[in-house]
Protein backbone atom coordinates (compact mmCIF):
# COMPACT_ATOMS: atom_id res chain seq x y z
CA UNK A 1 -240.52 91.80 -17.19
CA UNK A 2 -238.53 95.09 -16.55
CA UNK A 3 -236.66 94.32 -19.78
CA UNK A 4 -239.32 94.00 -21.81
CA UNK A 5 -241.40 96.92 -20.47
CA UNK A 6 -237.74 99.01 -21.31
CA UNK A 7 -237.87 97.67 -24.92
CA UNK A 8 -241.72 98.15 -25.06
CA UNK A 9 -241.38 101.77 -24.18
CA UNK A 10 -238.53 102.49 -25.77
CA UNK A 11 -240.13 100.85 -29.23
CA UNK A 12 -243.57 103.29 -29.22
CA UNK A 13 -242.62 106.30 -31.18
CA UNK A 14 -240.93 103.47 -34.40
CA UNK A 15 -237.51 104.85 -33.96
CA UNK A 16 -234.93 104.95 -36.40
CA UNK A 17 -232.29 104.20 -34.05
CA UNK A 18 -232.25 102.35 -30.89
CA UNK A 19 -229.96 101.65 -28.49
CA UNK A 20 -229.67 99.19 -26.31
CA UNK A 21 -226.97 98.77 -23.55
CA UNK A 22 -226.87 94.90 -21.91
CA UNK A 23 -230.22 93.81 -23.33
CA UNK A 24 -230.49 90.40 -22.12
CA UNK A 25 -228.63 90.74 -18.71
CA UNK A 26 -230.83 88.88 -16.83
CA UNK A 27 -232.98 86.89 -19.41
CA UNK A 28 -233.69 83.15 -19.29
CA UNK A 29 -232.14 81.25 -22.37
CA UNK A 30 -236.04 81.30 -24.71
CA UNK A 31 -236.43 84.90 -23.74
CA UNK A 32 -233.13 85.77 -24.75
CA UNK A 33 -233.14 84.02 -27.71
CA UNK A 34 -236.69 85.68 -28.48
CA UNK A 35 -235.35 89.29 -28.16
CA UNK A 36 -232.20 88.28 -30.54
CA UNK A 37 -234.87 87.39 -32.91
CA UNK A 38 -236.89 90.54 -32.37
CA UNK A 39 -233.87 92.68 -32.75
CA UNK A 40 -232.58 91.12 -35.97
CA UNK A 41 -236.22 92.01 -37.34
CA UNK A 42 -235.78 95.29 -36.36
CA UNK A 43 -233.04 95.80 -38.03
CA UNK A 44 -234.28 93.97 -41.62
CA UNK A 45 -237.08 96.71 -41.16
CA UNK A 46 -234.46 99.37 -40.97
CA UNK A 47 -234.02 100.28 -37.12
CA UNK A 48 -230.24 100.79 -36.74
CA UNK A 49 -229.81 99.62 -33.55
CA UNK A 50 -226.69 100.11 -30.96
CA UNK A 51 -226.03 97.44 -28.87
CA UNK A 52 -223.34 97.63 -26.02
CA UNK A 53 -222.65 94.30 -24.57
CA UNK A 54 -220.35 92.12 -22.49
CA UNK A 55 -221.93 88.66 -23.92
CA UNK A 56 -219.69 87.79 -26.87
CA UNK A 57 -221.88 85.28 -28.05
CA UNK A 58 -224.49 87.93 -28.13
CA UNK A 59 -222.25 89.85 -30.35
CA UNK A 60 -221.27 87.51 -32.26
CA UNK A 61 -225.09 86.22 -33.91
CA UNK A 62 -226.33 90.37 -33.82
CA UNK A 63 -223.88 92.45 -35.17
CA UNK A 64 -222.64 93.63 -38.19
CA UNK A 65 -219.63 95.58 -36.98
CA UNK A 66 -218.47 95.40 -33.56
CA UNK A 67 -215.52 97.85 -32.21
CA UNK A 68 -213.83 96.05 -29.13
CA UNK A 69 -212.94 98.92 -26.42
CA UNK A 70 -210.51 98.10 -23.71
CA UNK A 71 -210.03 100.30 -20.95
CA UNK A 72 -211.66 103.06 -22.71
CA UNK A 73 -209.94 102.43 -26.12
CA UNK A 74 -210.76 101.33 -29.09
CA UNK A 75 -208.30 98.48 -29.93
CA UNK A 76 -210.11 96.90 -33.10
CA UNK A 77 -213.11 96.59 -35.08
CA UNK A 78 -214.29 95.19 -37.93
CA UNK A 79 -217.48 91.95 -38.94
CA UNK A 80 -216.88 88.78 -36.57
CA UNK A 81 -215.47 87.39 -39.02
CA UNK A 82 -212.66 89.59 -40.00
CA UNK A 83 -212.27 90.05 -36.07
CA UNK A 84 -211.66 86.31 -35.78
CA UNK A 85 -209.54 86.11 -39.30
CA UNK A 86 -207.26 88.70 -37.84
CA UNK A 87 -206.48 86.57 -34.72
CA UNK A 88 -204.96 83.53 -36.58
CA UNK A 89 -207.57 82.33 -39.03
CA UNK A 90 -209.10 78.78 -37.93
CA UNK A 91 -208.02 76.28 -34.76
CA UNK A 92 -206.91 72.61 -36.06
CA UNK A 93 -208.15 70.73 -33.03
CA UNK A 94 -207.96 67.46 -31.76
CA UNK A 95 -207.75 64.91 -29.00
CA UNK A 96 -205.39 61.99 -28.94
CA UNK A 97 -204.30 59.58 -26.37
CA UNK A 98 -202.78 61.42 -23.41
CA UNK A 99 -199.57 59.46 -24.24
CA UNK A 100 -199.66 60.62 -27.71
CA UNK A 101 -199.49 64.18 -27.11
CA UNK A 102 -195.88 65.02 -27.50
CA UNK A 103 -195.80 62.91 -30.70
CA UNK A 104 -198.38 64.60 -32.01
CA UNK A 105 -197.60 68.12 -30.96
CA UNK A 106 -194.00 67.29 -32.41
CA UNK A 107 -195.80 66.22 -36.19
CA UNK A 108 -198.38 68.81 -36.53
CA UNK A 109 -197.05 72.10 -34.90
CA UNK A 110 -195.05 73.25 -38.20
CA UNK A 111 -198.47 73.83 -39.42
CA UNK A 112 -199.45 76.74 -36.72
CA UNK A 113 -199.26 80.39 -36.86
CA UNK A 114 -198.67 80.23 -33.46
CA UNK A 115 -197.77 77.73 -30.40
CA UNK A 116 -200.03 75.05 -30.16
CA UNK A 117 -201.79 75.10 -26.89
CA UNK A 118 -202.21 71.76 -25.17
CA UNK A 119 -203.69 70.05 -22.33
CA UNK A 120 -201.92 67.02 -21.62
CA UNK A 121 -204.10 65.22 -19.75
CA UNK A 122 -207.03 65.21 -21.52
CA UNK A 123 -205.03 64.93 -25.26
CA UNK A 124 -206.63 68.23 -26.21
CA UNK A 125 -204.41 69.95 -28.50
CA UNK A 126 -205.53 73.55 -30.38
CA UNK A 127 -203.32 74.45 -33.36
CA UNK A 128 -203.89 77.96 -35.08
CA UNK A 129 -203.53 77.38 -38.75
CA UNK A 130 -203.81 79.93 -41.81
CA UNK A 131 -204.33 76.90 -44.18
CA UNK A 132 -207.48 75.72 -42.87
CA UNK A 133 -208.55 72.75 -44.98
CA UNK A 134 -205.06 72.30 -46.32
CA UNK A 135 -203.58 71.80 -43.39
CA UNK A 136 -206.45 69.81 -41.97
CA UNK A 137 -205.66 67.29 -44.56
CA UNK A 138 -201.79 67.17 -43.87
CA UNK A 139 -202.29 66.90 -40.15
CA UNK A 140 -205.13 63.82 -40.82
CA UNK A 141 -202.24 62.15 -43.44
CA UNK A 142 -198.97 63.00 -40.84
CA UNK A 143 -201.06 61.49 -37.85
CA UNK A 144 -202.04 58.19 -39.89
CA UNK A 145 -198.37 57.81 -41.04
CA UNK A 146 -197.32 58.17 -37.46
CA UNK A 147 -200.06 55.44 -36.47
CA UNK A 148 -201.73 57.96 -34.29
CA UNK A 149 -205.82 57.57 -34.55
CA UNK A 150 -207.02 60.97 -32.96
CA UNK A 151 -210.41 60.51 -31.11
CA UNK A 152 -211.88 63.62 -32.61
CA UNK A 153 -209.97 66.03 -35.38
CA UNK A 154 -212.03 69.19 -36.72
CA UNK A 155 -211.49 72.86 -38.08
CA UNK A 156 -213.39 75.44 -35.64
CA UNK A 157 -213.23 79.25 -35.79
CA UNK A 158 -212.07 81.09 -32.82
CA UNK A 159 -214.78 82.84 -30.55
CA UNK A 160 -215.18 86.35 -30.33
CA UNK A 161 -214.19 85.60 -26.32
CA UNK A 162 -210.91 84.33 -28.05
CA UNK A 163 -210.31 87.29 -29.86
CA UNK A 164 -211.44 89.74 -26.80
CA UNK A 165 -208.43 87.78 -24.91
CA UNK A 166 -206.04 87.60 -27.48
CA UNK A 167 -206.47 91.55 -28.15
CA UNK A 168 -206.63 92.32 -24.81
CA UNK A 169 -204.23 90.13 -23.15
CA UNK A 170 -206.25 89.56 -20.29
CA UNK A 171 -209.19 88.31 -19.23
């Protein structure tokens, strides 16, 4: 309730800018989802608004530039999705048999940007790829000509909590 009486008061006067620091700490999952909503309309009405946050995800759906500070620096900025482009493009995931995880690592991880990262127990294996639906398609044809029938294979983009890591180098 102390939330919204903040936003309430703070929203009287129409102003042209707002800003908000942690808006949601504290919210339940509808109420949170509610003021994302609210804000967004805000801004379609022309509020520039200034949100300082910890929740990526948060982030992520509301903003239309976000500058990453670390330690009192600014180490990037840029749209989420030039954020998450300038980390390695898309992840080429997929889950095989655990006993299929070298083999598989060994076929497919010519087509990363990086070092796939794997968990061998589970067959989980993350490849970043700058190729997306390229090399999607050679890892689905290398895997069938190897006899290897992954349980799941899909293109995701990285989170903005990926990025924050990656720029950062720690968590």
């Amino acid at each position: 309730m102390r939330r919204r009486l903040d936003l309430g008061a703070s929203l009287a006067g129409r102003p042209r800018v707002l800003i908000l620091d942690e808006p949601t700490t504290g919210l339940d999952p509808r109420t949170r989802l509610d003021l994302w909503q609210f804000i967004r309309d805000l801004v379609e009405e022309g509020t520039t608004v200034l949100l300082t946050t910890q929740y990526l995800e948060e982030a992520d759906y509301l903003a239309d530039h976000i500058v990453v500070i670390d330690r009192g620096r600014i180490i990037a900025s840029g749209s989420a999705d030039e954020l998450k482009t300038q980390l390695s493009g898309d992840l080429l995931e997929l889950d095989v048999a655990p006993d299929q995880v070298d083999a598989a690592v060994h076929l497919l991880q010519s087509l990363g940007t990086t070092r796939p990262t794997v968990d061998q127990a589970s067959g989980h294996i993350s490849i970043p790829v700058a190729s997306s639906v390229s090399d999607l398609m050679t890892a689905a044809v290398r895997l069938q000509g190897a006899g290897i029938v992954p349980t799941d294979l899909g293109l995701r983009r990285p989170s903005l909590e990926e990025v924050f890591l990656a720029l950062t180098g720690h968590a």
